[in-house]
Protein backbone atom coordinates (compact mmCIF):
# COMPACT_ATOMS: atom_id res chain seq x y z
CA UNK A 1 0.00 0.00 0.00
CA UNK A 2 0.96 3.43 -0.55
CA UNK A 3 1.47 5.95 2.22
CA UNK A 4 -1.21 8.18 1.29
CA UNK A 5 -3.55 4.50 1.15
CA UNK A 6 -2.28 3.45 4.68
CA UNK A 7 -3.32 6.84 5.79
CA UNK A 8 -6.80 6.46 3.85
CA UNK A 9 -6.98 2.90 5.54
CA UNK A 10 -6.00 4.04 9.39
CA UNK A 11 -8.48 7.40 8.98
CA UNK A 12 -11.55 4.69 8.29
CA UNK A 13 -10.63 2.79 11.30
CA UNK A 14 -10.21 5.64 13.78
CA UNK A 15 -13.77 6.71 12.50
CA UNK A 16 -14.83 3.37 13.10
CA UNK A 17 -13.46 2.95 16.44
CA UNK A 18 -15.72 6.35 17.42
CA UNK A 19 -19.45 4.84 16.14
CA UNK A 20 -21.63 3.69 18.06
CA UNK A 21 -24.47 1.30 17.24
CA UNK A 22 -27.96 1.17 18.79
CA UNK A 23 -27.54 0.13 22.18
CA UNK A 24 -24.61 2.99 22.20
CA UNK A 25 -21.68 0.82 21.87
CA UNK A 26 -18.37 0.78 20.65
CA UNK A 27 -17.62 -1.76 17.10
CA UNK A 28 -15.95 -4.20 18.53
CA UNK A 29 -12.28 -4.23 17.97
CA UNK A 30 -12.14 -7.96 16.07
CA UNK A 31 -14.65 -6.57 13.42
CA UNK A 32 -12.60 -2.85 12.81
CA UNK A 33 -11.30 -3.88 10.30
CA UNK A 34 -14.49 -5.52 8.18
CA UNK A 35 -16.46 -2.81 9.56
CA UNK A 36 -13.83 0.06 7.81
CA UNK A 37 -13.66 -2.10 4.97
CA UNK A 38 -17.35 -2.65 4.37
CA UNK A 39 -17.58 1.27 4.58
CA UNK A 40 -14.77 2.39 2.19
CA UNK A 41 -16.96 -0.25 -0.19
CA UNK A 42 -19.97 2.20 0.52
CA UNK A 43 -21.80 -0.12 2.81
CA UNK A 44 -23.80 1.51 5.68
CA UNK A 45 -22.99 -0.63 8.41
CA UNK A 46 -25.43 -0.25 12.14
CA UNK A 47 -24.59 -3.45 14.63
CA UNK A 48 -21.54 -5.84 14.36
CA UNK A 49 -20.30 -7.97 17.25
CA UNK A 50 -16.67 -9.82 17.08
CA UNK A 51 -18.20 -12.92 18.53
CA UNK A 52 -18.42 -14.14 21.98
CA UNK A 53 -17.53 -17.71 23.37
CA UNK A 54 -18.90 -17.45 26.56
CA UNK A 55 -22.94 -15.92 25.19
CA UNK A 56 -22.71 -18.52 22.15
CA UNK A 57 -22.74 -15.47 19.54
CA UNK A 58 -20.98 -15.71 16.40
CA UNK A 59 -18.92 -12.40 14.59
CA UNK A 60 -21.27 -10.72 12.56
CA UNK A 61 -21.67 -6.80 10.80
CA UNK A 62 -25.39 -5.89 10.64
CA UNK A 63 -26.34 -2.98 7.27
CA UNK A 64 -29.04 -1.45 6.35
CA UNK A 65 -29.80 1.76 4.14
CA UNK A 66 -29.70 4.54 6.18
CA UNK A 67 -32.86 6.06 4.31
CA UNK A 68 -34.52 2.64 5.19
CA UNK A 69 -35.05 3.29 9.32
CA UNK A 70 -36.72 6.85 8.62
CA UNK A 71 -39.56 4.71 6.05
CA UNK A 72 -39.45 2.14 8.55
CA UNK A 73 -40.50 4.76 11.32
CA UNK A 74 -42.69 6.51 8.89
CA UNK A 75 -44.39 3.18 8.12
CA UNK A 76 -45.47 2.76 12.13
CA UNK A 77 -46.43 5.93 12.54
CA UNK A 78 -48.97 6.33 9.32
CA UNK A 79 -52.43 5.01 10.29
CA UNK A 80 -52.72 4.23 6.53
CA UNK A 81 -52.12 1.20 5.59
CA UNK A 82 -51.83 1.83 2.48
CA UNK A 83 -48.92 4.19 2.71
CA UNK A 84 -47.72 1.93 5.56
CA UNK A 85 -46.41 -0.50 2.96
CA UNK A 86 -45.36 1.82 0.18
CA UNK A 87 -43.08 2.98 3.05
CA UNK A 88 -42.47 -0.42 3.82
CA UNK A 89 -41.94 -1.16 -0.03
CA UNK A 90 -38.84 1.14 -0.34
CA UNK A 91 -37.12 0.36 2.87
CA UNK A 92 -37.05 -2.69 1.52
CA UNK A 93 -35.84 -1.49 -1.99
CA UNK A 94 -32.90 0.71 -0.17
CA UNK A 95 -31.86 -2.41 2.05
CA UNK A 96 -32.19 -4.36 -1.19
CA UNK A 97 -29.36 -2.05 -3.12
CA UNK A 98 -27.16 -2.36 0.27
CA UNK A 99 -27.37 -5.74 -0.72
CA UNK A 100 -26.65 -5.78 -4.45
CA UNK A 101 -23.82 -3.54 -3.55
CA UNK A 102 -22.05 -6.23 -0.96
CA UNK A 103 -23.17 -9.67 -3.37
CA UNK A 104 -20.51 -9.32 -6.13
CA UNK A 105 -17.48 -8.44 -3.39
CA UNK A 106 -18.83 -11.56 -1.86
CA UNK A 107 -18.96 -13.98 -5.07
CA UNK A 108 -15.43 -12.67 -6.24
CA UNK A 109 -14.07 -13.31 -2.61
CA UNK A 110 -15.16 -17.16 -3.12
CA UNK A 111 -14.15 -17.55 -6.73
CA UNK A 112 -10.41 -17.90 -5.75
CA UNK A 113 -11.05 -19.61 -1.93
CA UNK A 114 -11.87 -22.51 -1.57
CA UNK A 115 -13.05 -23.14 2.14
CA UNK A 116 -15.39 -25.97 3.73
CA UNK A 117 -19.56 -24.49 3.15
CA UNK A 118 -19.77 -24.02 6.79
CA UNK A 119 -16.15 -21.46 7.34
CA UNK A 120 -17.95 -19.23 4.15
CA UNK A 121 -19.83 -15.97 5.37
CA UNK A 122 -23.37 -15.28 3.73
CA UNK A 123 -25.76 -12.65 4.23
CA UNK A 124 -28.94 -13.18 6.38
CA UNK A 125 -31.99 -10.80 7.09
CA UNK A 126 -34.94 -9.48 6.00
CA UNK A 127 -34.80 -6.75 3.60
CA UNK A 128 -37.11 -4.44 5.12
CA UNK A 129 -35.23 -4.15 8.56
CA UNK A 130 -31.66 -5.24 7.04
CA UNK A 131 -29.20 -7.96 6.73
CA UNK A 132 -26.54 -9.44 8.64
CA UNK A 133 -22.94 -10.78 7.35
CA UNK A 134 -22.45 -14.03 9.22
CA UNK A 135 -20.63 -17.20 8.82
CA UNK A 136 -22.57 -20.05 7.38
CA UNK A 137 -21.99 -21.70 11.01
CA UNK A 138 -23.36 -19.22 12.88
CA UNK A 139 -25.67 -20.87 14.69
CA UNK A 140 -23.58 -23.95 15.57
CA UNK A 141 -22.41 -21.81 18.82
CA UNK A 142 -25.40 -23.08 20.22
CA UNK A 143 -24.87 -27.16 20.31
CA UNK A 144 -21.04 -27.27 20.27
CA UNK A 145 -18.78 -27.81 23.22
CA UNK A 146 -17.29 -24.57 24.73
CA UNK A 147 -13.92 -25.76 23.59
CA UNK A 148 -15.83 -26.42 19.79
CA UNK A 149 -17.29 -23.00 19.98
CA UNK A 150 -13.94 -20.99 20.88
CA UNK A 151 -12.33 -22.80 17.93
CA UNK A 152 -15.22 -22.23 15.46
CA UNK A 153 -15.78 -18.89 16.63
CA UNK A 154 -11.94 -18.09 16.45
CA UNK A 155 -12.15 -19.50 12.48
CA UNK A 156 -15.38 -17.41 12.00
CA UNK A 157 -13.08 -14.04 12.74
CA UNK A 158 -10.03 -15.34 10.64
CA UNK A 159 -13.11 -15.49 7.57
CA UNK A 160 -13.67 -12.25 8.86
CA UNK A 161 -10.32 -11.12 8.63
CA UNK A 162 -9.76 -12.60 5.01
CA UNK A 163 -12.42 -10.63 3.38
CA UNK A 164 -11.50 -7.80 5.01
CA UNK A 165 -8.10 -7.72 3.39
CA UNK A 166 -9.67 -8.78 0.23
CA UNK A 167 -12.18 -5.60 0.44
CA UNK A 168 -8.88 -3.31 1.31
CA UNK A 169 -7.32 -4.36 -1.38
CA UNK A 170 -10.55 -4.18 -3.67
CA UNK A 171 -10.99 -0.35 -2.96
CA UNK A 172 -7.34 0.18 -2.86
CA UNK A 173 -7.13 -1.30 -6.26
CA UNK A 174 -4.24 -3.81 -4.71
CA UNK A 175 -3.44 -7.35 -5.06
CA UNK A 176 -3.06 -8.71 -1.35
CA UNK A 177 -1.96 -5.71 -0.03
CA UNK A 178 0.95 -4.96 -2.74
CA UNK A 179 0.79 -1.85 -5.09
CA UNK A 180 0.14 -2.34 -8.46
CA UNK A 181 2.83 -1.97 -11.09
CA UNK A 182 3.65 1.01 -12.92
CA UNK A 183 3.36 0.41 -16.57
């Protein structure tokens, strides 16, 4: 990476480091770096977690059009039901564009990796409220052994941490982290 590009890269993750999501707090420090990385991408990022052994959660970044939660609120507040799901109707549309923006980043990340189905991160949600990114084995925190879980969780955040680096050097216009060549 260039200097100016590291500078670009550690700006994004002081900013995220200073957001707060809905329950006021920080972005957990595991997911910094997919957070920054989702944002320089132009994803709107609004929950994430890093995963925790002990609760049984799993690492995941939560995004949603920002225009989406004011139709959403707009939506439960008109009496109309009729404008209640036209509101509904493009929250859903803006969540769906957040969506088509992450997909391809996604399908070119697992065109070159090959990793077993349940390692891969996929998207979850429901486009009106939002999505989530997630590992495929999300969910197996809850029936696994706590040693299971801390090793499963542990090679959720490494997934984490590859497509990360893949996004960086996406926007940065980088192969793994190397400048490109001068012609």
């Amino acid at each position: 990476m260039t200097e100016d590009q590291k500078h670009i890269w550690e700006r994004e993750k002081r900013a995220v480091r200073q957001l707060r999501d809905g329950l006021d707090k920080p972005v957990d420090r595991r997911v910094v770096g997919v957070v920054a990385a989702l944002r320089l991408i132009g994803i709107h990022t609004d929950a994430s977690c890093g995963g925790h052994v002990d609760r049984a959660i799993s690492p995941y970044v939560a995004f949603s059009s920002p225009q989406s939660r004011g139709l959403r609120r707009r939506a439960d507040e008109d009496g109309d039901p009729r404008f209640r799901r036209r509101f509904l109707r493009r929250a859903a549309q803006q969540n769906a564009q957040e969506l088509q923006r992450l997909l391809p980043y996604l399908d070119k990340f697992y065109r070159a990796r090959a990793v077993p189905p349940r390692q891969r991160l996929i998207v979850q949600g429901f486009v009106v409220i939002g999505h989530r990114l997630t590992a495929q084995s999300a969910d197996l925190v809850h029936v696994v052994s706590k040693d299971e879980r801390h090793e499963l969780v542990d090679v959720q955040r490494q997934e984490f941490d590859a497509f990360a680096e893949f996004l960086k050097a996406k926007f940065f216009g980088t192969k793994d982290g190397t400048p490109p060549r001068a012609a």
